[in-house]
Protein backbone atom coordinates (compact mmCIF):
# COMPACT_ATOMS: atom_id res chain seq x y z
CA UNK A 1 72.52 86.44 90.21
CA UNK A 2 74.78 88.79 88.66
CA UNK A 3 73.16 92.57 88.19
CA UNK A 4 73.64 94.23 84.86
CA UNK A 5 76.31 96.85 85.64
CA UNK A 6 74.85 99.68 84.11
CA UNK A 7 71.68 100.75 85.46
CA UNK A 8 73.32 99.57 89.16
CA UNK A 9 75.71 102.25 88.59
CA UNK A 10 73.21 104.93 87.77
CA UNK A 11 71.23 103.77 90.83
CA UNK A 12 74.61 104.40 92.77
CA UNK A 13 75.59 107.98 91.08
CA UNK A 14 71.84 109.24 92.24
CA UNK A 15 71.93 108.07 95.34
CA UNK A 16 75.56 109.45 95.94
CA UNK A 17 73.79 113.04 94.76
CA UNK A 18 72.07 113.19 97.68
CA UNK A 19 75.05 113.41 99.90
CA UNK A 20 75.45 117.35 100.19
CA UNK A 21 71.46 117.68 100.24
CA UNK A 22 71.75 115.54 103.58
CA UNK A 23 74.60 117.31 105.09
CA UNK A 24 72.43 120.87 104.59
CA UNK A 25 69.34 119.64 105.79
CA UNK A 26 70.83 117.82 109.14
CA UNK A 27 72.38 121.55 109.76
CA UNK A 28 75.28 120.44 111.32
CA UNK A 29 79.23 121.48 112.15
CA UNK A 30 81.28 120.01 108.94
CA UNK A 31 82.97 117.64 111.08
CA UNK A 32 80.14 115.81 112.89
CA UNK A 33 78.70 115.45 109.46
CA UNK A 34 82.01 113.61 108.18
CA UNK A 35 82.14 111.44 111.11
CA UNK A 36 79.08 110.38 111.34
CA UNK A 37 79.20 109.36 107.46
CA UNK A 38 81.07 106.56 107.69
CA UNK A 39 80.70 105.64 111.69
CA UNK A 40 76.90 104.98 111.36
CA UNK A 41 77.68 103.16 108.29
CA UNK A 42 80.07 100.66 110.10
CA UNK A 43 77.43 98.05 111.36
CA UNK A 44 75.90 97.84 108.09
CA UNK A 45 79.31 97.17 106.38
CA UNK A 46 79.94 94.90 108.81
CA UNK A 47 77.29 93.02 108.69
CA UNK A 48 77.25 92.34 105.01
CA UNK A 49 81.05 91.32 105.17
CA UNK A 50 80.02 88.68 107.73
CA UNK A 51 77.71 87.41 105.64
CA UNK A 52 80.01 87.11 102.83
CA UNK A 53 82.20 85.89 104.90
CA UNK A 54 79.45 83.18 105.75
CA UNK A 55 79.17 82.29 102.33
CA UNK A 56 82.64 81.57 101.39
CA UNK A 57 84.37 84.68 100.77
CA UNK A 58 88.16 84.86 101.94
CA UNK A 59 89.48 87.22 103.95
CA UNK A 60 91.54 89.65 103.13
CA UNK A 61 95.11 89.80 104.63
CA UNK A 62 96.11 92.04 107.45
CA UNK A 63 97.90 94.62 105.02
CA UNK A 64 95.65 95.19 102.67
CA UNK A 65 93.19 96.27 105.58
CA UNK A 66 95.83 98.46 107.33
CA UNK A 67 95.90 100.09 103.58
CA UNK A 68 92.13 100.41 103.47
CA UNK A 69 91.67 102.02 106.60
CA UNK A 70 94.71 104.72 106.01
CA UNK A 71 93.07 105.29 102.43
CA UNK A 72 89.90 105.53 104.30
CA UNK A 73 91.85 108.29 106.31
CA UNK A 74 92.17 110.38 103.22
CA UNK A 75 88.06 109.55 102.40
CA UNK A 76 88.01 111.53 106.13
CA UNK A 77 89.59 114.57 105.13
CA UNK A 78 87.95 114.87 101.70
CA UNK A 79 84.47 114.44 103.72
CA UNK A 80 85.44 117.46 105.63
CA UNK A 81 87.07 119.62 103.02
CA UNK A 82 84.07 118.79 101.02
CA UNK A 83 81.27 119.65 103.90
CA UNK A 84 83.37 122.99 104.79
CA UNK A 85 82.81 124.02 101.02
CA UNK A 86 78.91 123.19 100.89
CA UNK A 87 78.78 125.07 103.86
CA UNK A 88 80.40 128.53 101.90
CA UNK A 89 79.27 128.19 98.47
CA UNK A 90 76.31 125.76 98.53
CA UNK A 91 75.82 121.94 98.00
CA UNK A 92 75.93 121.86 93.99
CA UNK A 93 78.47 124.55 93.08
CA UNK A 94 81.12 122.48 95.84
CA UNK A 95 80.05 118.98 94.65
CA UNK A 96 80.74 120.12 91.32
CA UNK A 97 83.81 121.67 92.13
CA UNK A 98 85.01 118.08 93.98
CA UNK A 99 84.52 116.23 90.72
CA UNK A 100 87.76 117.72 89.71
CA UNK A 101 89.53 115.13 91.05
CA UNK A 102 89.70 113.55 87.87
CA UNK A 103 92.27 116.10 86.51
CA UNK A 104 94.31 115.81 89.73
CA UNK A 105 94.09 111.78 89.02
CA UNK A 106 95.80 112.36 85.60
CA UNK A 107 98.56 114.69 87.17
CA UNK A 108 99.68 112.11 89.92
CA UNK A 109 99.69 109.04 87.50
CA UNK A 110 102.22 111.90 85.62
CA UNK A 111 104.13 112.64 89.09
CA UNK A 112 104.17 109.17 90.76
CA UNK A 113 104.08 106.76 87.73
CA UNK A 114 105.69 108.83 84.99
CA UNK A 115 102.37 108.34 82.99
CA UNK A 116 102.21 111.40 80.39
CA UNK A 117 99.56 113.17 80.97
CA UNK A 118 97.05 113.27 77.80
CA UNK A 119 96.56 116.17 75.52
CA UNK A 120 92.56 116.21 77.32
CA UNK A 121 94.44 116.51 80.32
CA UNK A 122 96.58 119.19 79.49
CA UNK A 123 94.00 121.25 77.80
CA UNK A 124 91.22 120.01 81.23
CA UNK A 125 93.60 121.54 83.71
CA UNK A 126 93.31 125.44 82.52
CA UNK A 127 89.38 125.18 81.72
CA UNK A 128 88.95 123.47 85.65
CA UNK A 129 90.88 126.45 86.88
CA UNK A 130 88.76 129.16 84.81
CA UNK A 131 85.56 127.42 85.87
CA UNK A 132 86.66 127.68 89.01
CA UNK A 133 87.26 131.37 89.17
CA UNK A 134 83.67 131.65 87.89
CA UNK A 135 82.22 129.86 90.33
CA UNK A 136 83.92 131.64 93.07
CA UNK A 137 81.33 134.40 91.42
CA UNK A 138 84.28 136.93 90.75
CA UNK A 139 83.10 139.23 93.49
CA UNK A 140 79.69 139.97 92.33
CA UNK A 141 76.78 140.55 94.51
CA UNK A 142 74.98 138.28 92.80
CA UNK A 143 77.13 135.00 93.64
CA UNK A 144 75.55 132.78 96.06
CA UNK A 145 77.63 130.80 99.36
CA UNK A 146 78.43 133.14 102.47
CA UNK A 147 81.79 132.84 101.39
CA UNK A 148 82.45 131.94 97.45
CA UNK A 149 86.23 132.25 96.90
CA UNK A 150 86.70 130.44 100.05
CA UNK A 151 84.22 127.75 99.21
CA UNK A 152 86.20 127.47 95.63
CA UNK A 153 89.18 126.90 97.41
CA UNK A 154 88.29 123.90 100.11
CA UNK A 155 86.20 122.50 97.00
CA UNK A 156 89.57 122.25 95.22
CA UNK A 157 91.53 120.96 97.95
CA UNK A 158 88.65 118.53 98.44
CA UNK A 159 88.82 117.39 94.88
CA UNK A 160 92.93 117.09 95.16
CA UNK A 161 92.73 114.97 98.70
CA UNK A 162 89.62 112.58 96.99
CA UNK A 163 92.06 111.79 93.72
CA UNK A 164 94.69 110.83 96.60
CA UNK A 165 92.01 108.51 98.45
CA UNK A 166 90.87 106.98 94.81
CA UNK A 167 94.15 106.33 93.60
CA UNK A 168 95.00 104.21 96.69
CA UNK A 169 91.84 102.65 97.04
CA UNK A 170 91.08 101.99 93.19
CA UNK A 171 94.48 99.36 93.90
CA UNK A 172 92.76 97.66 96.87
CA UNK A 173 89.15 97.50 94.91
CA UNK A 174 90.58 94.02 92.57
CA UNK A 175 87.27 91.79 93.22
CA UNK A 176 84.21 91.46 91.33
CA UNK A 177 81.60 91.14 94.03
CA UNK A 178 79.72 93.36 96.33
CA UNK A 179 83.38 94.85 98.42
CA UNK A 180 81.30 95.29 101.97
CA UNK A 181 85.15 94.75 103.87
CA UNK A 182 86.90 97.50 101.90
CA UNK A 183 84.61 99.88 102.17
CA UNK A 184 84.27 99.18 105.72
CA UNK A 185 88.09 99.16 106.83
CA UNK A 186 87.81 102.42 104.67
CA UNK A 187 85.01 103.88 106.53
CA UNK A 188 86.81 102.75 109.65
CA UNK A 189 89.80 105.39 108.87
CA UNK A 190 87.65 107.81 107.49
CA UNK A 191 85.78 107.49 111.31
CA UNK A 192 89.00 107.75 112.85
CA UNK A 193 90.53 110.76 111.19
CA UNK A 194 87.32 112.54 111.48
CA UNK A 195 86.48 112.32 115.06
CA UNK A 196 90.17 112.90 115.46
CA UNK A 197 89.46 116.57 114.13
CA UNK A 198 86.13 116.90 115.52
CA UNK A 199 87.30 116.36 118.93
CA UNK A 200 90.55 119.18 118.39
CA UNK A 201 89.24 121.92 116.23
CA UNK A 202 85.56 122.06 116.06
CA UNK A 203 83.84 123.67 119.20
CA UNK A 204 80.73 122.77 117.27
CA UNK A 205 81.11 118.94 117.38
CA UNK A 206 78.57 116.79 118.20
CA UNK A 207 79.04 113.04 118.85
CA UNK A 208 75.85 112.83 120.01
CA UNK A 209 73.83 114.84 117.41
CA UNK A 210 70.39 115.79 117.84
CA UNK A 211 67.27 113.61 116.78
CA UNK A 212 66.47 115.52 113.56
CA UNK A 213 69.65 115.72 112.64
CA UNK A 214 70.92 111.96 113.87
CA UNK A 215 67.81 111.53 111.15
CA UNK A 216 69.60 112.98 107.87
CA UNK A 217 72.81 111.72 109.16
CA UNK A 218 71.83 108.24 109.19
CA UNK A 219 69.99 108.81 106.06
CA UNK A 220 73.64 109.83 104.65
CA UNK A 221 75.28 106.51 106.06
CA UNK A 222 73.30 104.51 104.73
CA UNK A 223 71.87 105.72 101.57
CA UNK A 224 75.59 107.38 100.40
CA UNK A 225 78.39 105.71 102.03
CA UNK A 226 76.68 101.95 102.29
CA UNK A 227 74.29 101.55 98.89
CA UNK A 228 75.52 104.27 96.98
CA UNK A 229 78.89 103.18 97.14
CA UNK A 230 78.80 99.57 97.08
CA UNK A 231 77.10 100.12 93.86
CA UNK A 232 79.62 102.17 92.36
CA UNK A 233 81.80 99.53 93.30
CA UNK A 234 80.41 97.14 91.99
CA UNK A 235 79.22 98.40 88.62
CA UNK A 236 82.55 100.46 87.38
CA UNK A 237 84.75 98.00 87.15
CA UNK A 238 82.69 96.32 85.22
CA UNK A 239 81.76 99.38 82.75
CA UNK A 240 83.44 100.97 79.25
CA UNK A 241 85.63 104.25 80.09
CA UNK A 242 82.33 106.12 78.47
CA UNK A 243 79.60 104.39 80.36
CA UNK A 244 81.94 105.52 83.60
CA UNK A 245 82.46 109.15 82.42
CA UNK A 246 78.69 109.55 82.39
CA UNK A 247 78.61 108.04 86.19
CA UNK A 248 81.07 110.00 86.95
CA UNK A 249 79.57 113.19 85.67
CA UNK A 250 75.76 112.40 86.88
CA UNK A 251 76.09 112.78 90.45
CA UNK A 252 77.08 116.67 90.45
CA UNK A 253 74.88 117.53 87.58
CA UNK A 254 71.79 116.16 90.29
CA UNK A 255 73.15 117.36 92.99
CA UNK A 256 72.92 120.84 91.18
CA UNK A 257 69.11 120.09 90.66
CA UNK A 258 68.48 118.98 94.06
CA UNK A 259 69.94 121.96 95.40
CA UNK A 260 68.07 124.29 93.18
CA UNK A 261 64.80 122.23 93.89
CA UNK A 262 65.12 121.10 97.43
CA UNK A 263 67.66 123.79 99.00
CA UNK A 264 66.64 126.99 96.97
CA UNK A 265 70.38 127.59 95.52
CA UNK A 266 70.43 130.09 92.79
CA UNK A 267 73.99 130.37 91.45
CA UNK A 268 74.54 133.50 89.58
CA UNK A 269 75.04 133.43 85.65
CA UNK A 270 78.58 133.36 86.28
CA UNK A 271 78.94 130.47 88.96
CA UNK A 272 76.63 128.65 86.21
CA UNK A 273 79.40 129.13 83.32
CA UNK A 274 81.73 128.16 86.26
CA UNK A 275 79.87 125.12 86.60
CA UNK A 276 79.63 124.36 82.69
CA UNK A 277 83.22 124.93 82.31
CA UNK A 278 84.11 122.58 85.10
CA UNK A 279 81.90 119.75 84.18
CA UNK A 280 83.00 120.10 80.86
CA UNK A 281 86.14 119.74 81.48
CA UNK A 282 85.86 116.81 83.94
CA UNK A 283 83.73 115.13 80.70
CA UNK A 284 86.68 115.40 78.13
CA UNK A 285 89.51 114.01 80.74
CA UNK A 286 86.66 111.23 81.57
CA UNK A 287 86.00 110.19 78.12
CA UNK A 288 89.70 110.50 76.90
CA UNK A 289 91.93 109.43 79.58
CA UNK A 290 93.73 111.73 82.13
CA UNK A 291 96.85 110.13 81.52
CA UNK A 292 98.88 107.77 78.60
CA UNK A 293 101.82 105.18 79.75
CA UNK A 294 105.36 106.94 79.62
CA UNK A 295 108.08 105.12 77.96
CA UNK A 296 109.31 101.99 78.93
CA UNK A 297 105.89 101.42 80.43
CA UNK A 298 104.15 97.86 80.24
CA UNK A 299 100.78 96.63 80.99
């Protein structure tokens, strides 16, 4: 039975906005929240990809898992860059900060694949960085996070390292069915990298976390990382470049709300014009293309 693409992929988007909800309520160190992400979601993947696998689906060769798994690497870091800024400036202003990634998507198709960027792009790109300064709350009392400017500033680098992860796993992501294996080898690296850190930097680590928080974690693994994204996977590819800019833009516009309702984050006025300008931004790259194919280029 094939699934009608659309209201899969706003089942994914909210499902996906509970991510930073999870991460504050499991109260946590950023890096046992990454890694337990994608490691509880392994068996899961797993066993769906068997099944598949059961049913007829090849596998895939040994490179293009070697490629997932070091994309998945980059899925790692974003987790923790990402978990560090909910943890300064609150789970909807740094979610909505992350979703700028789609400007640094349309720069590196500029850098890497001489793909000029688009006059959206070029106008996005000043508006991201002003809604950005006004979300950092520009030193008033008022601004909520322990630590705004710094939470700004991993939620950027957050949003840069998840356009790197996307634009090598968007190449891997070619079938049309449910793509249990990719996300898995991804989830694999992502694992890797993050327990990697855990175990070197964070005194705060836990491998074993405690039973309420094992509880939200897991809820993360496999609400997020398993259903959430497998949707998304499945749905986008299938979608216009509108439907897809509303997807896109969804997730941090509820994880906003489910802050506000569930967490009690107030954003000052100011973060909230930070947050307008940002998503609005995000919205006119989304709907009119990040970047356009330089010369000599050929589909």
């Amino acid at each position: 039975m094939t699934l009608a693409a659309r209201p899969v992929a706003v089942f994914g988007a909210i499902v996906i906005s509970f991510s930073a909800i999870f991460f504050r309520l499991a109260d946590v160190s950023s890096a046992t929240a990454s890694f337990h992400r994608p490691f509880l979601a392994l068996p899961f993947l797993l066993a769906i990809t068997l099944l598949q696998r059961s049913q007829g689906r090849p596998a895939r060769l040994a490179r293009e898992r070697l490629a997932s798994v070091a994309a998945g690497a980059l899925m790692g870091v974003a987790f923790l860059l990402w978990n560090v800024a909910i943890s300064a400036i609150g789970a909807g202003l740094a979610t909505v900060l992350g979703n700028s990634q789609v400007i640094f998507v349309g720069l590196a198709a500029w850098v890497l694949q001489g793909e000029r960027p688009s006059r959206a792009a070029l106008l996005g790109i000043p508006v991201v960085l002003l809604g950005a300064l006004a979300t950092s709350g520009l030193g008033g009392e008022a601004a909520y996070g322990d630590a705004p400017l710094s939470g700004v500033l991993f939620g950027l680098a957050n949003g840069l390292t998840y356009a790197a992860f996307l634009i090598l796993f968007r190449n891997l992501n070619r079938g049309r069915g449910l793509a249990a294996g990719l996300l898995g080898d991804a989830s694999l690296g992502a694992a890797l990298v993050t327990l990697a850190i855990g175990l070197t930097t964070e005194p705060n680590f836990q491998l074993v976390p405690q039973p309420a928080a094992a509880g939200w974690l897991f809820a993360s693994a496999i609400g997020p990382q398993v259903i959430g994204w497998l949707a998304i996977l499945y749905a986008l590819p299938r979608l216009p470049a509108l439907d897809t800019s509303v997807v896109l833009l969804l997730q941090p516009v509820l994880t906003v709300l489910w802050a506000w309702w569930l967490l009690a984050e107030t954003p000052s006025v100011v973060q909230l014009v930070g947050v307008a300008l940002v998503l609005s931004a995000v919205a006119i790259v989304s709907v009119q293309g990040g970047a356009k194919p330089g010369r000599g280029h050929a589909d």
